[in-house]
N, C-alpha and C. Protein backbone atom coordinates (compact mmCIF):
# COMPACT_ATOMS: atom_id res chain seq x y z
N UNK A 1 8.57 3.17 12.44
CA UNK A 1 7.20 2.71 12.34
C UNK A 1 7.05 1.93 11.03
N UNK A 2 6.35 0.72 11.27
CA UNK A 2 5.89 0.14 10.02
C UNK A 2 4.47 0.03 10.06
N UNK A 3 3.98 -0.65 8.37
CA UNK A 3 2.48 -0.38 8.12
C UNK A 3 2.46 -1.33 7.04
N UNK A 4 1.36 -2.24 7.08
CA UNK A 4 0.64 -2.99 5.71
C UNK A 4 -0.01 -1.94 5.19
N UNK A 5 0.05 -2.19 3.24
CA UNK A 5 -0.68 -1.51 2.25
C UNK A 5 -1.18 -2.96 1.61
N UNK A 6 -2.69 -2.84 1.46
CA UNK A 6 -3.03 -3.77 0.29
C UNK A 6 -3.92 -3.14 -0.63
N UNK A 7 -3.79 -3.50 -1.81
CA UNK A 7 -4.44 -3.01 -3.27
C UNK A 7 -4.99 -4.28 -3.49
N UNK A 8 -6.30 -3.86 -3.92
CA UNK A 8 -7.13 -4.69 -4.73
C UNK A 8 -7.76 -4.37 -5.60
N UNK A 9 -8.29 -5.12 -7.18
CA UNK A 9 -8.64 -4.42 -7.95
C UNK A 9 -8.74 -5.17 -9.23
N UNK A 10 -9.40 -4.73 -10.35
CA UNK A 10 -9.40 -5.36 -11.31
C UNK A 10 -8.15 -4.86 -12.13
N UNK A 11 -7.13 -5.85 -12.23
CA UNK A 11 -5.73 -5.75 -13.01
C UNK A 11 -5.58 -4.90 -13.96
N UNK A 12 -4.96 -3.81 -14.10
CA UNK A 12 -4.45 -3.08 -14.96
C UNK A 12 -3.41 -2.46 -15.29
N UNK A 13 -2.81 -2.08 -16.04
CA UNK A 13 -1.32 -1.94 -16.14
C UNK A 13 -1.08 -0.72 -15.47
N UNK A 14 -0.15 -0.81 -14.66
CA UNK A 14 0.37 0.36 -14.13
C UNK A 14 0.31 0.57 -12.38
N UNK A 15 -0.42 -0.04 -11.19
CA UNK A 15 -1.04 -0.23 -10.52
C UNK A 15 0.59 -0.06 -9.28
N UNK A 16 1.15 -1.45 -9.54
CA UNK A 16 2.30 -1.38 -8.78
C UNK A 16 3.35 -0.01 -9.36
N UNK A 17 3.67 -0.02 -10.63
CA UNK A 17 4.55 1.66 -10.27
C UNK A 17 3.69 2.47 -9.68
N UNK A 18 2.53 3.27 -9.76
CA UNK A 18 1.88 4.28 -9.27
C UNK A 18 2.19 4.00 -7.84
N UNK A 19 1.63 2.72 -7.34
CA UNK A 19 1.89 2.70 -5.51
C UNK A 19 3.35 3.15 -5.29
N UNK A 20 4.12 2.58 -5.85
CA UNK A 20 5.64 2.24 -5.47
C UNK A 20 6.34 3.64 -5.57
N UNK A 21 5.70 4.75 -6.79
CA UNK A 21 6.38 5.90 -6.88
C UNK A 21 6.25 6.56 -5.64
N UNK A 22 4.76 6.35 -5.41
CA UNK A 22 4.61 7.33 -4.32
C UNK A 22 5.57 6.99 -2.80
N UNK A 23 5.75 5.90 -2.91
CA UNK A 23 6.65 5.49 -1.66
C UNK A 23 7.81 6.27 -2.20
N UNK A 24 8.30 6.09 -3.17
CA UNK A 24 9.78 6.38 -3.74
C UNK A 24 9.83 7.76 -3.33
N UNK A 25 8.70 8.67 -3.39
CA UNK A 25 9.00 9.83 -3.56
C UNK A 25 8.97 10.59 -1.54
N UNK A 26 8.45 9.63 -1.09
CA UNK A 26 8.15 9.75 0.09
C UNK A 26 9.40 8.96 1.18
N UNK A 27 10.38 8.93 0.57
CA UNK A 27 11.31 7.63 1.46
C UNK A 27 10.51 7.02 2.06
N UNK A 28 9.66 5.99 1.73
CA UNK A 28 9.63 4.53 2.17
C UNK A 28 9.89 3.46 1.81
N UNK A 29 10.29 2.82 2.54
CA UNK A 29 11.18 1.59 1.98
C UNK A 29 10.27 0.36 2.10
N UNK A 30 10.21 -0.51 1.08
CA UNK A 30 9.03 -1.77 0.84
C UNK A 30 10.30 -2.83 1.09
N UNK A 31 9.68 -3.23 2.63
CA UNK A 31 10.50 -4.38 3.01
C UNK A 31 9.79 -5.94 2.51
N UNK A 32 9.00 -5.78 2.04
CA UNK A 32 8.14 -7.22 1.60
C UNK A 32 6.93 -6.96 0.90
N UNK A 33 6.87 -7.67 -0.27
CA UNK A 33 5.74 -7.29 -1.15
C UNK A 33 5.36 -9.00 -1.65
N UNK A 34 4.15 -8.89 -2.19
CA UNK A 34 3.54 -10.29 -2.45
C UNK A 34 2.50 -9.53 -3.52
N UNK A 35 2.45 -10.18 -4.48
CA UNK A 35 1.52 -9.89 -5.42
C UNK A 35 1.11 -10.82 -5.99
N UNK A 36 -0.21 -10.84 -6.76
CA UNK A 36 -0.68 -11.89 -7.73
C UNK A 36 -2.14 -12.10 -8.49
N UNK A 37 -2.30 -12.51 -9.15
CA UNK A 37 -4.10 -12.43 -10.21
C UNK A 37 -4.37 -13.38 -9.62
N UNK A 38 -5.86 -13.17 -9.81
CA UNK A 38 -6.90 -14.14 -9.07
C UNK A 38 -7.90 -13.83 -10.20
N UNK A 39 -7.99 -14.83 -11.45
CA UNK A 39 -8.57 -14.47 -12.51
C UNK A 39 -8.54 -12.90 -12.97
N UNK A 40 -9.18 -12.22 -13.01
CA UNK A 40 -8.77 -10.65 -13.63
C UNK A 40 -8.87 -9.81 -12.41
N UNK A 41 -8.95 -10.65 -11.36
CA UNK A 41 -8.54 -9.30 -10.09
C UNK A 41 -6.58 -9.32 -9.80
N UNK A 42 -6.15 -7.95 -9.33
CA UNK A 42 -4.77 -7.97 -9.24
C UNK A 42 -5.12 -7.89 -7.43
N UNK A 43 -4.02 -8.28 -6.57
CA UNK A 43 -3.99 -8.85 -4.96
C UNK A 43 -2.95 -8.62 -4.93
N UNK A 44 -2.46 -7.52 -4.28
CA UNK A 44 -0.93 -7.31 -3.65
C UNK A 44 -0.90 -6.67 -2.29
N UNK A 45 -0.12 -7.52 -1.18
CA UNK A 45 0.27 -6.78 0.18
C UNK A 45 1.08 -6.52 0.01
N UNK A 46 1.80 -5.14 0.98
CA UNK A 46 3.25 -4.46 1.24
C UNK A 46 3.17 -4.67 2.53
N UNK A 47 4.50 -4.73 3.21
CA UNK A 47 4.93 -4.46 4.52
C UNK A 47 6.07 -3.45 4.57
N UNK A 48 6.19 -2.44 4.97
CA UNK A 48 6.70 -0.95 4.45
C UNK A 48 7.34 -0.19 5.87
N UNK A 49 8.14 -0.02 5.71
CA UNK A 49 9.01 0.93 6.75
C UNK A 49 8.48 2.24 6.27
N UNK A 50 8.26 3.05 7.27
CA UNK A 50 7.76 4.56 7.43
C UNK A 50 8.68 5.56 8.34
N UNK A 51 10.24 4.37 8.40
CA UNK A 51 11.20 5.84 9.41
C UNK A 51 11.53 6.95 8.76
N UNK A 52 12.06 6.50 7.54
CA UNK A 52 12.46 7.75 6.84
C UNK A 52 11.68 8.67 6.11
N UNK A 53 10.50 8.22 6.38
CA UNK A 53 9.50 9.25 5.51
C UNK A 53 9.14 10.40 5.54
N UNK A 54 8.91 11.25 4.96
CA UNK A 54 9.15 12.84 4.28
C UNK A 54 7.69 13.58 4.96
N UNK A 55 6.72 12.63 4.83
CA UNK A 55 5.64 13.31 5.12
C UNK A 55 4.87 12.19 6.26
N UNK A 56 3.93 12.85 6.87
CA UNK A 56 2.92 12.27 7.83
C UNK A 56 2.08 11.33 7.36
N UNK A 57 1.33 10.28 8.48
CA UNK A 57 0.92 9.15 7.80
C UNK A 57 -0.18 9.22 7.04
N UNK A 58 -1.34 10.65 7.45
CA UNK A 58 -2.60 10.88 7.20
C UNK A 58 -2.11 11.46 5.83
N UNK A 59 -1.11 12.14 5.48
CA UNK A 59 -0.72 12.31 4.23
C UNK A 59 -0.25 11.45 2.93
N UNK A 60 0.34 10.50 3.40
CA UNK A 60 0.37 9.32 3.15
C UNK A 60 -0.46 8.54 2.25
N UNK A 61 -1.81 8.24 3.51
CA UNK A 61 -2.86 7.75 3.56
C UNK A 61 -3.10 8.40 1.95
N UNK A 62 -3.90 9.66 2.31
CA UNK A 62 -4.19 10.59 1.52
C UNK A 62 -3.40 10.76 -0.02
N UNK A 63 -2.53 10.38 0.06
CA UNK A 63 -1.96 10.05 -1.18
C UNK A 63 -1.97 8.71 -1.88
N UNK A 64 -2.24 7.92 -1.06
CA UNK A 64 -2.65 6.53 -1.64
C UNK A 64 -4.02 6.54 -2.22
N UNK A 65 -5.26 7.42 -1.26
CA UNK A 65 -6.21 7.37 -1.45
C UNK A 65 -6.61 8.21 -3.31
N UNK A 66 -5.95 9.17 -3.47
CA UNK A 66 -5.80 10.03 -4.42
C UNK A 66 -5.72 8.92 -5.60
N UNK A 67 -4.67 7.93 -5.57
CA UNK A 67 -4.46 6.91 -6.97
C UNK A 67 -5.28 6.00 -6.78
N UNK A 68 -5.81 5.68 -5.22
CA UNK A 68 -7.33 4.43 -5.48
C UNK A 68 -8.05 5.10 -6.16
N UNK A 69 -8.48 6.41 -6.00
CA UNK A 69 -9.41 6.78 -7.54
C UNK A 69 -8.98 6.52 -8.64
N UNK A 70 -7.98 7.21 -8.77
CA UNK A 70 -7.64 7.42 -10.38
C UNK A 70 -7.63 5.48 -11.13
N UNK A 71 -6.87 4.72 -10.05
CA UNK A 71 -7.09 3.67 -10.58
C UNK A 71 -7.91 2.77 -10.58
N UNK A 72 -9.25 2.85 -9.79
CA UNK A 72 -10.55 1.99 -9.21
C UNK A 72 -9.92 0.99 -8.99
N UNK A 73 -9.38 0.91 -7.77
CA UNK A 73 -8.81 -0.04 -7.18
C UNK A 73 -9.03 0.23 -5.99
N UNK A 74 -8.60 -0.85 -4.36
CA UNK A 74 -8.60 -0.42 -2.94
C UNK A 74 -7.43 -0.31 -2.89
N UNK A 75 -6.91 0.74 -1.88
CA UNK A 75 -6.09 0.58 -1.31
C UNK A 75 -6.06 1.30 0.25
N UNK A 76 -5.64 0.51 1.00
CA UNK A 76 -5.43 -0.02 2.64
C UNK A 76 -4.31 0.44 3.42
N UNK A 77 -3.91 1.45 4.07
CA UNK A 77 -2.58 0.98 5.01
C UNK A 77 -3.05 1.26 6.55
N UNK A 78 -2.49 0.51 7.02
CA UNK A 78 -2.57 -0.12 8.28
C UNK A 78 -1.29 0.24 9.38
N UNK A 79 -1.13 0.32 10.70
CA UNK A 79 -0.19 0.66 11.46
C UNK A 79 0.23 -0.68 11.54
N UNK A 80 1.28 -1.11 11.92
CA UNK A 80 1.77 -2.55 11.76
C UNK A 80 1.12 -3.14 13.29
N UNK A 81 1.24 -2.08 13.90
CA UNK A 81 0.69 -2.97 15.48
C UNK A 81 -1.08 -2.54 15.77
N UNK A 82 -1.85 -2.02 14.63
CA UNK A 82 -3.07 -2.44 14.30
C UNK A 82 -3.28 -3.31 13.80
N UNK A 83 -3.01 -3.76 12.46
CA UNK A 83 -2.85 -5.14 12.07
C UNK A 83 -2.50 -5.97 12.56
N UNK A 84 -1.44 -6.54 13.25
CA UNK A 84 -1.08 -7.16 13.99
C UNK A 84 -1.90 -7.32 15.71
N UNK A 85 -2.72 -6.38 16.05
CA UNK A 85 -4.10 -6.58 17.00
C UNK A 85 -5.27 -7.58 16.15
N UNK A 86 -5.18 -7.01 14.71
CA UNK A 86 -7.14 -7.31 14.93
C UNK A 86 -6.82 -9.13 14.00
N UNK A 87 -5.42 -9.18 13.82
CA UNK A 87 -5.02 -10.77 13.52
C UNK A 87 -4.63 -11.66 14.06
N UNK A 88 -5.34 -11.19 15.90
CA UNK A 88 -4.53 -12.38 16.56
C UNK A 88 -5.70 -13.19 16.86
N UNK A 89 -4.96 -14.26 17.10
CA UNK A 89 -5.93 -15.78 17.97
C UNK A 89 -6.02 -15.18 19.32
């Protein structure tokens, strides 16, 4: 199974390790990442493999959701073939 993550947010240091640990710690593997500022906002998508992962997606979720607080930032993940529905022509 794969899944888009996007973070949005006003740029601050630390943003991409915090996401990335938690994958690390979860075997998921970040097959494609894109990042970048948009004046003082930070904009990064993932596209992320979820085979090998340790825990469930709502857990997951739930763990992403845990560091959108801590960092007042969004963060998003998506089933790859949800995303891939609500982006078609």
């Amino acid at each position: 199974m794969k899944a888009f993550v996007t973070v949005i947010g006003k740029d601050k240091i630390g943003i991409i390790q915090r996401v990335t640990t938690i994958f690390k710690e979860n075997s998921v593997n970040i097959l494609d990442i894109n990042q970048t500022l948009i004046e003082d906002y930070f904009v990064m998508i993932m596209f992320i493999d979820l085979s090998s992962m340790q825990i469930d997606f709502k857990e997951l979720k739930t763990e992403l959701e845990g560091i959108s607080n801590e960092l007042e930032v969004s963060i998003k993940i998506q089933h790859e073939d949800i995303f891939n529905s609500m982006h078609k022509i």
